[in-house]
C-alpha atoms as a PDB file:
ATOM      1  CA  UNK A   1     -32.625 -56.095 -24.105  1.00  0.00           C
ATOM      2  CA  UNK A   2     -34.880 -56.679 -20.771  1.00  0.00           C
ATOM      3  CA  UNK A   3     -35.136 -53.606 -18.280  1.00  0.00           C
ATOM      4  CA  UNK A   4     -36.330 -54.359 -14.697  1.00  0.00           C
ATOM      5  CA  UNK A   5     -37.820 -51.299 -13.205  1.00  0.00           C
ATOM      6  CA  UNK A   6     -38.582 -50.996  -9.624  1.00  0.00           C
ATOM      7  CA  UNK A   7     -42.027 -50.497  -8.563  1.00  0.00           C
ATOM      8  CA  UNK A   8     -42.166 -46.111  -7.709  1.00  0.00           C
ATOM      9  CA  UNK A   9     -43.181 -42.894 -10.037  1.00  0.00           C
ATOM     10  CA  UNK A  10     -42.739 -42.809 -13.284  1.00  0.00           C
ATOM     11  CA  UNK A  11     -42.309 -39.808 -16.048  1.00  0.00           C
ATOM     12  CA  UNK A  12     -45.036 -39.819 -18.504  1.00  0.00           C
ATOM     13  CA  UNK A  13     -47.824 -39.972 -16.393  1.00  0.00           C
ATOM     14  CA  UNK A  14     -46.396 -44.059 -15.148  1.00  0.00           C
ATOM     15  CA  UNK A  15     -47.265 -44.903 -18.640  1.00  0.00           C
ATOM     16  CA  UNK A  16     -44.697 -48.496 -18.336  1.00  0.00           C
ATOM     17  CA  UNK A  17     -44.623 -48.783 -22.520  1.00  0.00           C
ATOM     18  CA  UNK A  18     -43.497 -45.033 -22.868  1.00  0.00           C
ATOM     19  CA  UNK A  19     -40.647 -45.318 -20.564  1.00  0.00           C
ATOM     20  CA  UNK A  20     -39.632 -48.484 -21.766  1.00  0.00           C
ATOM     21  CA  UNK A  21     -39.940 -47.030 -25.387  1.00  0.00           C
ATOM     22  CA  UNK A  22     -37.506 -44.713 -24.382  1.00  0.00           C
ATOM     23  CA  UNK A  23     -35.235 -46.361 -22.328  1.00  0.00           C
ATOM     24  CA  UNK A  24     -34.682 -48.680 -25.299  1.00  0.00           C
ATOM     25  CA  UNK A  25     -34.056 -45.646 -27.950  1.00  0.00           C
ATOM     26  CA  UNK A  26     -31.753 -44.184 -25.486  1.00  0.00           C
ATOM     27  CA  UNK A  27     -29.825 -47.343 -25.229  1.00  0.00           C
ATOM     28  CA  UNK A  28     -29.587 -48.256 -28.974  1.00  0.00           C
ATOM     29  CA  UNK A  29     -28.433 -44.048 -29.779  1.00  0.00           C
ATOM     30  CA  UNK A  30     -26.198 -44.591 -26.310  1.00  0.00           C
ATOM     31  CA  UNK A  31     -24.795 -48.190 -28.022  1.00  0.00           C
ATOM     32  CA  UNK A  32     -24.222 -46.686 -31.631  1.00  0.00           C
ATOM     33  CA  UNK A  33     -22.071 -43.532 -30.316  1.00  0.00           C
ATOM     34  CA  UNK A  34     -19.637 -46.007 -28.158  1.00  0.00           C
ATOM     35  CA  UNK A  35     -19.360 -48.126 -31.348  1.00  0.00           C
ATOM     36  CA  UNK A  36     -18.063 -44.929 -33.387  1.00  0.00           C
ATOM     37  CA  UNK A  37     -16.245 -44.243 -30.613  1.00  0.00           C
ATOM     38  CA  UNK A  38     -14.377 -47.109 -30.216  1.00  0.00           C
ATOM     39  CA  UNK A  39     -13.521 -47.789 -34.063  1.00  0.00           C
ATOM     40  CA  UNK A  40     -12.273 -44.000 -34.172  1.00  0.00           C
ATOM     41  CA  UNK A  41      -9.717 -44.787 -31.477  1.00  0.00           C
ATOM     42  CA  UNK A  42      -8.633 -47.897 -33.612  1.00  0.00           C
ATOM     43  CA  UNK A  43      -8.856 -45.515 -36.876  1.00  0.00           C
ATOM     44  CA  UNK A  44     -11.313 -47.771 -38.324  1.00  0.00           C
ATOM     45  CA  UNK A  45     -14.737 -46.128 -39.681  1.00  0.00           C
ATOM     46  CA  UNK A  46     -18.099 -48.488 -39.956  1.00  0.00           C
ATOM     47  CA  UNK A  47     -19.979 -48.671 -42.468  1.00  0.00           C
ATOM     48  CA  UNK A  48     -23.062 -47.201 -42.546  1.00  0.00           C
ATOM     49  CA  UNK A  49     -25.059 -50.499 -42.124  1.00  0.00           C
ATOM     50  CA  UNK A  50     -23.519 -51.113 -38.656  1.00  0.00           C
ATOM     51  CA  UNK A  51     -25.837 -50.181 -36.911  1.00  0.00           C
ATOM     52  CA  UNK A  52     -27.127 -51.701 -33.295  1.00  0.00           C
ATOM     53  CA  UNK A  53     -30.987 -52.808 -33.146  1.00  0.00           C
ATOM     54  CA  UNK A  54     -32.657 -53.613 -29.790  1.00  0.00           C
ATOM     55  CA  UNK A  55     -36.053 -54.166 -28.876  1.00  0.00           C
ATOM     56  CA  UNK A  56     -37.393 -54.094 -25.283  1.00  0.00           C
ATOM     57  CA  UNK A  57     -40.142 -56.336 -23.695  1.00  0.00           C
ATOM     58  CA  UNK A  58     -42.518 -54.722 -21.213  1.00  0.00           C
ATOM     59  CA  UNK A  59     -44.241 -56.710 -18.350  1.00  0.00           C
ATOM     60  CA  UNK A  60     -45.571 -55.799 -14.862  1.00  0.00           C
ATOM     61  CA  UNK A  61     -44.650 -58.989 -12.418  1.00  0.00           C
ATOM     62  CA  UNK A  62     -45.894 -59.211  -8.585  1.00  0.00           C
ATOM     63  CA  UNK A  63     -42.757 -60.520  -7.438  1.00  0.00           C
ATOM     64  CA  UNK A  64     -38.666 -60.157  -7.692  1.00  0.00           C
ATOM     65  CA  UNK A  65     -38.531 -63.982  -7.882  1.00  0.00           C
ATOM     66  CA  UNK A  66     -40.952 -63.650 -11.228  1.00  0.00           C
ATOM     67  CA  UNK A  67     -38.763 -61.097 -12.632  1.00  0.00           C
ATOM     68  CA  UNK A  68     -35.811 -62.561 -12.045  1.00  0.00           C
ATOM     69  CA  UNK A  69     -37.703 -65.861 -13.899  1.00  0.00           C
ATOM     70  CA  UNK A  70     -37.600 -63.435 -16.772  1.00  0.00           C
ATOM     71  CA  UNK A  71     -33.603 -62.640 -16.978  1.00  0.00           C
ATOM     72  CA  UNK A  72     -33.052 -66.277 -16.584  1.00  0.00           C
ATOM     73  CA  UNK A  73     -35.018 -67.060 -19.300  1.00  0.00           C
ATOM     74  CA  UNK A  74     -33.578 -64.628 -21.566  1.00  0.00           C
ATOM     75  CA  UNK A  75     -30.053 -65.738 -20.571  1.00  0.00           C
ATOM     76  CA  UNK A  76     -31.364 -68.787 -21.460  1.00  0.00           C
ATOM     77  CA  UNK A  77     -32.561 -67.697 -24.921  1.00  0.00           C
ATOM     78  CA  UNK A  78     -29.567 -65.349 -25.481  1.00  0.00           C
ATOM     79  CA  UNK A  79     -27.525 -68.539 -25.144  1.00  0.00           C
ATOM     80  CA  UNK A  80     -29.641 -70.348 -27.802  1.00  0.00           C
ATOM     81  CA  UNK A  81     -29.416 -67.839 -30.225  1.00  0.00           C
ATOM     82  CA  UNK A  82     -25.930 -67.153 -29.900  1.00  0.00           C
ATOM     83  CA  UNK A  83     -24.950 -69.851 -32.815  1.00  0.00           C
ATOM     84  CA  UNK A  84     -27.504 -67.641 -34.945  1.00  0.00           C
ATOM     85  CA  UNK A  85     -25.821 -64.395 -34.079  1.00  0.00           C
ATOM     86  CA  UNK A  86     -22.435 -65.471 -35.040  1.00  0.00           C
ATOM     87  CA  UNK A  87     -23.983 -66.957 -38.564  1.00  0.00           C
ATOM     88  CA  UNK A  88     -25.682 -64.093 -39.151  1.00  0.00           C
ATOM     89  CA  UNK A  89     -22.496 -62.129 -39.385  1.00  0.00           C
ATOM     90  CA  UNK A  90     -20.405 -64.552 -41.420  1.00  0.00           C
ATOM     91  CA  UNK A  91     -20.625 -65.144 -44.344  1.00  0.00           C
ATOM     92  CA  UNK A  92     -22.881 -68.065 -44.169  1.00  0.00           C
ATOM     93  CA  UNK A  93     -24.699 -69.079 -46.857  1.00  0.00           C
ATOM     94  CA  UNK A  94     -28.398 -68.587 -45.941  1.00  0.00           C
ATOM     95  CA  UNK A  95     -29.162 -72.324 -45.845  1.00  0.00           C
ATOM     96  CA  UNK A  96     -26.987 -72.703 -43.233  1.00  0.00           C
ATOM     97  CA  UNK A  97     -29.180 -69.914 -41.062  1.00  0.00           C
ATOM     98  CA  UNK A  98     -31.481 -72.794 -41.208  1.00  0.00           C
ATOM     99  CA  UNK A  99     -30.137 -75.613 -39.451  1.00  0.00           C
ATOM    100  CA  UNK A 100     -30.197 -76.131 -35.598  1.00  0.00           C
ATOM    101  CA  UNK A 101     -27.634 -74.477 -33.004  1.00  0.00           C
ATOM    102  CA  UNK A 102     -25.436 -77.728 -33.040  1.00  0.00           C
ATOM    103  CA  UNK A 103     -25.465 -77.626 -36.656  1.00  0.00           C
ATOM    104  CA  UNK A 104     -24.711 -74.012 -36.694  1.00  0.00           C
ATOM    105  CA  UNK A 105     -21.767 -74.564 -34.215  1.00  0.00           C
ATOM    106  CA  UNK A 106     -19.789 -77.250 -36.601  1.00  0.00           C
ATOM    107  CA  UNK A 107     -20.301 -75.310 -39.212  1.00  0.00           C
ATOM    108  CA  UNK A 108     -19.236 -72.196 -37.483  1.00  0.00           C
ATOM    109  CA  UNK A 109     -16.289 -74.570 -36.052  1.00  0.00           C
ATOM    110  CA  UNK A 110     -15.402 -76.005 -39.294  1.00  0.00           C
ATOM    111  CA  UNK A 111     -14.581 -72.780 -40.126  1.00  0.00           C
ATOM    112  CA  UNK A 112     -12.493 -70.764 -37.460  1.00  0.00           C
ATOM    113  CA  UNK A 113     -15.492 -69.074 -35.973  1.00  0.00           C
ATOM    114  CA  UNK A 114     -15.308 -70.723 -32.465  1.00  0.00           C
ATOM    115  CA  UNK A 115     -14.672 -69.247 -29.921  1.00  0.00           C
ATOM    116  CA  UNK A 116     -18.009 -66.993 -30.416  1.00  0.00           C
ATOM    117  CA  UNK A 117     -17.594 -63.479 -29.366  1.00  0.00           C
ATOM    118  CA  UNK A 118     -17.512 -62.913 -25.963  1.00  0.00           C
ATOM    119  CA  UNK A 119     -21.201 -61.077 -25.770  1.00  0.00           C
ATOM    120  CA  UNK A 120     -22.199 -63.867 -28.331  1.00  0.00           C
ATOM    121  CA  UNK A 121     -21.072 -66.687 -25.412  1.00  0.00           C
ATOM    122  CA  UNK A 122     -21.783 -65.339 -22.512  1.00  0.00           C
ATOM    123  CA  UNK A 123     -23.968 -62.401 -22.367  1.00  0.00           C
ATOM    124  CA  UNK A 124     -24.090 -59.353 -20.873  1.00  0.00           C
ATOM    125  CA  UNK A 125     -25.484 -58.260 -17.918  1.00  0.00           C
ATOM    126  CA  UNK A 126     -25.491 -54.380 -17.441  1.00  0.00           C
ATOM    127  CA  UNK A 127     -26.489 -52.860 -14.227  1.00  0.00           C
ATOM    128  CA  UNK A 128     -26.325 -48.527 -13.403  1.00  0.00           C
ATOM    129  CA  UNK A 129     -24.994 -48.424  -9.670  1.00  0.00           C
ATOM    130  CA  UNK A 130     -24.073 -45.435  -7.567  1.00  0.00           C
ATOM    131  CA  UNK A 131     -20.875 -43.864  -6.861  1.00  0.00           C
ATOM    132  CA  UNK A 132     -19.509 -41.257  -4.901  1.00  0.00           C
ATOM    133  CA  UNK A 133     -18.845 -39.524  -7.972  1.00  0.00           C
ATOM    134  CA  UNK A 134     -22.118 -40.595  -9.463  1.00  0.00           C
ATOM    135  CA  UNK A 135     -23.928 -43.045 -11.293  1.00  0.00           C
ATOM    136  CA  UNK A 136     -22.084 -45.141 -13.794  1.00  0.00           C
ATOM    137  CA  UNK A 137     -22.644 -48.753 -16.007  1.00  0.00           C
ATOM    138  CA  UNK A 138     -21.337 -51.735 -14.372  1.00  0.00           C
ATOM    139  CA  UNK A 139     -20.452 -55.649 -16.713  1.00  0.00           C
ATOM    140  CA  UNK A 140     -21.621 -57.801 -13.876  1.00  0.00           C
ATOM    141  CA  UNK A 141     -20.762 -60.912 -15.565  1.00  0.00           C
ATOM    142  CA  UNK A 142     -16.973 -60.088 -16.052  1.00  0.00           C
ATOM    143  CA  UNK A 143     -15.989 -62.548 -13.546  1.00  0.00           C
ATOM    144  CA  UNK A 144     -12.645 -63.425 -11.261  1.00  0.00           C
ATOM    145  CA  UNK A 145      -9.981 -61.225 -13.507  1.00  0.00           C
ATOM    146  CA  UNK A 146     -12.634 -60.326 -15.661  1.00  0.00           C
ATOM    147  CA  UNK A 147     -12.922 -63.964 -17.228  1.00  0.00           C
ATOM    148  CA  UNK A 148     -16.208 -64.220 -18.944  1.00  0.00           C
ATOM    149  CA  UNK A 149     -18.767 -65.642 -16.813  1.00  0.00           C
ATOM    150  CA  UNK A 150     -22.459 -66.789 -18.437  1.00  0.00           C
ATOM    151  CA  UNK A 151     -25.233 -65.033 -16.779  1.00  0.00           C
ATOM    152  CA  UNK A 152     -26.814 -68.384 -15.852  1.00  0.00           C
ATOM    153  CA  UNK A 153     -24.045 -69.129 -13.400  1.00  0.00           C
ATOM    154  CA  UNK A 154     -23.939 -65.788 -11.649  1.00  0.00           C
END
């Protein structure tokens, strides 16, 4: 997860780690509850080691073009690790966790698990905008009739 914050006041006293502490607790509770929510509409219940994980980065840069360096690299990296993800939750044996992302994409092909997930593929790129009715979380990268569209060619 990377959070951009504009420069401005911040709660706890502008201490930059304690907000992004936060903002990354808030997201992972926020993530787990609309995963709960979404398998009880299908009548499915997860089991109690589905669970979402994210860690947050903090860095102070002294220009937009430097930050946005930072979400292309990690769009960059997402896309990298992608192969690994999609491992990870097969049922890979753990010498295959090994091998490089090509590798990891035959074997993940040899097997029926290409496509990858659409998150897996292409990222996601969340942004909070504001609305007459008020503030609500926007996929930027859904694309023309919500194809999925990598964040590297937004």
């Amino acid at each position: 997860m990377t959070i951009l914050v504009p420069p401005g006041p911040r709660l706890f006293d502008g201490r930059l780690s304690s907000w992004i502490s936060l903002a990354s607790s808030i997201a992972t509770a926020t993530c787990n509850r609309v995963l709960v929510n979404l398998a009880a509409k299908k009548g499915l219940v997860l089991e109690d080691i589905i669970v979402a994980h994210f860690d947050c980065r903090a860095g102070v840069f002294p220009s937009t073009v430097e930050a946005e360096s930072l979400l292309l690299w990690r769009a960059s990296d997402c896309n990298v690790n992608s192969a690994s993800d999609a491992i990870k939750f097969s049922d890979a044996p753990m010498e295959v966790r090994q091998l490089n992302t090509i590798q990891k994409l035959i074997y993940l092909q040899g097997r029926g698990g290409l496509p990858l997930q659409r998150h897996q593929a292409y990222g996601s790129l969340l942004v909070r905008t504001e609305t007459s009715e008020g503030s609500r979380v926007v996929l930027l990268n859904s694309g023309a009739d919500s194809q999925p569209m990598h964040i590297l060619n937004l």
